[in-house]
N, C-alpha and C. Protein backbone atom coordinates (compact mmCIF):
# COMPACT_ATOMS: atom_id res chain seq x y z
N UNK A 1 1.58 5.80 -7.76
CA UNK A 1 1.27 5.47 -6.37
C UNK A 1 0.38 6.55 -5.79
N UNK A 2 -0.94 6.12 -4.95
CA UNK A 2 -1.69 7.08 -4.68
C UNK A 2 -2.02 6.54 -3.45
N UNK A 3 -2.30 7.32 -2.28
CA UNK A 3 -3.41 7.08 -1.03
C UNK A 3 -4.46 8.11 -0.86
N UNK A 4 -4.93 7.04 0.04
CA UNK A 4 -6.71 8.53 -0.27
C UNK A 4 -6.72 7.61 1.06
N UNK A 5 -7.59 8.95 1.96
CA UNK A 5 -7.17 9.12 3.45
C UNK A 5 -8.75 8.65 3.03
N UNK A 6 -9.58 7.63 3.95
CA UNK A 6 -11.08 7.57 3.61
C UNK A 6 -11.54 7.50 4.99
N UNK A 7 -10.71 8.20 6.26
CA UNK A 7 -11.30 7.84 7.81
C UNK A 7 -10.12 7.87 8.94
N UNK A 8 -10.35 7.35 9.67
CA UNK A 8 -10.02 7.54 11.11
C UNK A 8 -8.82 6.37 11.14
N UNK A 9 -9.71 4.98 10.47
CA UNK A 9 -9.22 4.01 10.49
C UNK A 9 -8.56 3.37 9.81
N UNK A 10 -8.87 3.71 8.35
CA UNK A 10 -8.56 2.81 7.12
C UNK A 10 -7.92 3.65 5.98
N UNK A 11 -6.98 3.37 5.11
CA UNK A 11 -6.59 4.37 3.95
C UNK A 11 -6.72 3.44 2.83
N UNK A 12 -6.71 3.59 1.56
CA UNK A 12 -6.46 2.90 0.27
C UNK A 12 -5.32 3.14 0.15
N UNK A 13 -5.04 1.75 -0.28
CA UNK A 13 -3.68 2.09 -1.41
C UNK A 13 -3.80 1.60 -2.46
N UNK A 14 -3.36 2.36 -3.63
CA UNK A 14 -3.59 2.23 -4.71
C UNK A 14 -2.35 1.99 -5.52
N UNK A 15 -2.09 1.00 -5.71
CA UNK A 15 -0.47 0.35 -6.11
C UNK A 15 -0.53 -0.51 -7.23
N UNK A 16 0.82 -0.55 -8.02
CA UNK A 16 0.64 -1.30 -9.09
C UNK A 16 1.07 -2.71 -8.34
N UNK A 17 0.90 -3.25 -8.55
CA UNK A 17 1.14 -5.43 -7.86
C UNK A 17 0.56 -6.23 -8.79
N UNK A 18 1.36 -7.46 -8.53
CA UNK A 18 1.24 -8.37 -9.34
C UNK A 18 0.12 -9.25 -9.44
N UNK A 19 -0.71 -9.07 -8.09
CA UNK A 19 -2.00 -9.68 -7.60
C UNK A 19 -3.12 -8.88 -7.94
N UNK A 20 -3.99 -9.79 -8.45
CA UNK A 20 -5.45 -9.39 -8.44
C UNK A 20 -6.27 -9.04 -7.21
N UNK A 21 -6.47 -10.22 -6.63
CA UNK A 21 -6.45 -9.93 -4.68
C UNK A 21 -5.24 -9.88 -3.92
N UNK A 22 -5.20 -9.08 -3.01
CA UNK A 22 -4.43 -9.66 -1.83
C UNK A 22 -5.08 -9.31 -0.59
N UNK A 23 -4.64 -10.14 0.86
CA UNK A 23 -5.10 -9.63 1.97
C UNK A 23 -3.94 -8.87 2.75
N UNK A 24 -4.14 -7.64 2.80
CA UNK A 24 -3.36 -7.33 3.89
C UNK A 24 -2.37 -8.20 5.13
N UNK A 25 -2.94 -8.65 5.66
CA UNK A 25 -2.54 -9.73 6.99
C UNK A 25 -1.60 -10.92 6.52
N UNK A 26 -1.75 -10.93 5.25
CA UNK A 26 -0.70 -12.02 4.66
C UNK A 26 0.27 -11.68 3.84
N UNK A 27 0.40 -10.21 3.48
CA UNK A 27 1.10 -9.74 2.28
C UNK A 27 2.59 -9.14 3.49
N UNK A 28 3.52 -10.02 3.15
CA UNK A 28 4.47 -9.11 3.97
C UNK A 28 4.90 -7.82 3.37
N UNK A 29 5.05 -7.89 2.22
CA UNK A 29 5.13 -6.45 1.40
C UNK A 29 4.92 -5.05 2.02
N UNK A 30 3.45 -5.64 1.41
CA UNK A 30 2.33 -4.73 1.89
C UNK A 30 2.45 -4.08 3.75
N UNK A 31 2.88 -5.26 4.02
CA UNK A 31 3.53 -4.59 5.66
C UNK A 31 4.00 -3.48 5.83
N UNK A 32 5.57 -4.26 5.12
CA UNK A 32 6.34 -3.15 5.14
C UNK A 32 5.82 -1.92 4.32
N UNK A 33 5.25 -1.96 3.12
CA UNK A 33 5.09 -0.42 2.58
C UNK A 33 4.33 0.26 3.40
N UNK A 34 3.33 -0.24 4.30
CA UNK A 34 2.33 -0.25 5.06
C UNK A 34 3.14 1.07 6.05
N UNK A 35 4.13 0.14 6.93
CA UNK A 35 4.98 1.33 8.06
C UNK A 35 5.88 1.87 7.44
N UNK A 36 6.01 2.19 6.33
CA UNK A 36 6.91 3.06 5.39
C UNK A 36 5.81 4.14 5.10
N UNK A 37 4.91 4.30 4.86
CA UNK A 37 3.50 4.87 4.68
C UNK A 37 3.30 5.55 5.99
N UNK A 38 3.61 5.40 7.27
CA UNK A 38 3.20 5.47 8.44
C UNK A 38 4.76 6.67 8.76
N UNK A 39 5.48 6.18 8.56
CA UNK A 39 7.03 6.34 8.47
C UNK A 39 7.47 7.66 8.05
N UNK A 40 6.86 7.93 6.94
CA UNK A 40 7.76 8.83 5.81
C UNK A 40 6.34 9.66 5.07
N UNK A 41 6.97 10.70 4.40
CA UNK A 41 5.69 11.33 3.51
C UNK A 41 5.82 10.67 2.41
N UNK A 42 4.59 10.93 1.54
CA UNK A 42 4.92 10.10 0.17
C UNK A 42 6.11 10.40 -0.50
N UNK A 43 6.42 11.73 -0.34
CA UNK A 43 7.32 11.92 -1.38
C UNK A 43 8.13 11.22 -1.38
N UNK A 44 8.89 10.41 -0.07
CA UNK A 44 10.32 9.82 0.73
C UNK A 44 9.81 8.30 -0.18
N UNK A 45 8.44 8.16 -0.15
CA UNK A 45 8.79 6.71 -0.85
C UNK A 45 8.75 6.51 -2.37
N UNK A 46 9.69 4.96 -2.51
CA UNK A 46 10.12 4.86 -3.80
C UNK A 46 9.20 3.43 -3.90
N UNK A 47 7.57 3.68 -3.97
CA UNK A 47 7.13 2.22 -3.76
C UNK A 47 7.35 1.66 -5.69
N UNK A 48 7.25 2.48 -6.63
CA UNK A 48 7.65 2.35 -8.17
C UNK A 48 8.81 1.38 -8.04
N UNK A 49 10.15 1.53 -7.04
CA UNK A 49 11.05 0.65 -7.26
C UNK A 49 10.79 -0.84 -6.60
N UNK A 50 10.30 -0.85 -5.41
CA UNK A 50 9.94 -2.07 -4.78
C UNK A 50 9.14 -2.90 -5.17
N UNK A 51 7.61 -2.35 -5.87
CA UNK A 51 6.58 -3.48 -6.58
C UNK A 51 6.67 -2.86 -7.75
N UNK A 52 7.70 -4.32 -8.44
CA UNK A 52 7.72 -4.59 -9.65
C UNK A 52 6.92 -4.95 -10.65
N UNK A 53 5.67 -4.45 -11.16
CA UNK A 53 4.24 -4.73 -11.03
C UNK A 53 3.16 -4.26 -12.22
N UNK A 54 2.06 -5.26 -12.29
CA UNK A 54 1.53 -4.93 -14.01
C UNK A 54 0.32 -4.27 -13.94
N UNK A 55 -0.70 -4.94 -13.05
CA UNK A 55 -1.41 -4.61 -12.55
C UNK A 55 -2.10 -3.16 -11.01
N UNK A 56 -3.02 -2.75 -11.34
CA UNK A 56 -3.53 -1.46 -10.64
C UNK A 56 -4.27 -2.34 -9.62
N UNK A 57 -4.33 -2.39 -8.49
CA UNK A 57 -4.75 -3.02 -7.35
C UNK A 57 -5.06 -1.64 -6.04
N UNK A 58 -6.32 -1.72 -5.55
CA UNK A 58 -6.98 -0.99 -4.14
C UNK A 58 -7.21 -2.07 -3.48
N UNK A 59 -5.68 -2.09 -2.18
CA UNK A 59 -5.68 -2.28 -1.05
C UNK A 59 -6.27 -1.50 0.12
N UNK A 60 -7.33 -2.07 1.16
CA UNK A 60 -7.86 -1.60 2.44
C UNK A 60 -6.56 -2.05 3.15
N UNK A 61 -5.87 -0.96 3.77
CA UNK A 61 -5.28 -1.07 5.02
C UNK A 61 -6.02 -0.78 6.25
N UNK A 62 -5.85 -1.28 7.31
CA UNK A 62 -6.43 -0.72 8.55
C UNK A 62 -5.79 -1.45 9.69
N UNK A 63 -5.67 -0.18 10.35
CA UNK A 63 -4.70 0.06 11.66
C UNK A 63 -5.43 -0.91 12.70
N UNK A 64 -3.93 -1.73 13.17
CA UNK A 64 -4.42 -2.43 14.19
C UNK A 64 -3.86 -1.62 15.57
């Protein structure tokens, strides 16, 4: 699990998931890891246990 700070507005996340695409705005997941991310330092999260997952996927988050 990695984030890379790229601005003011927006961070990557770099997560293993089961999706090739996803959109943010529809991924409830992604929500929640989203304000868990917002929430906690990385260290506090256990996103390895929550996405059960095969694939390497870069999600754009950005703050509404």
């Amino acid at each position: 699990f990695k984030i890379y700070p790229t601005g003011a507005s927006t961070i990557v996340l770099d997560v293993r998931y089961k999706y090739d695409t996803v959109s943010f705005k529809k991924c409830r997941r992604l929500k929640h890891l989203y304000r868990k991310v917002e929430q906690h330092s990385l260290n506090q999260l256990k996103i390895k246990k929550e996405l059960k997952a095969r694939d390497v996927l870069k999600v754009v988050l950005g703050y509404e």
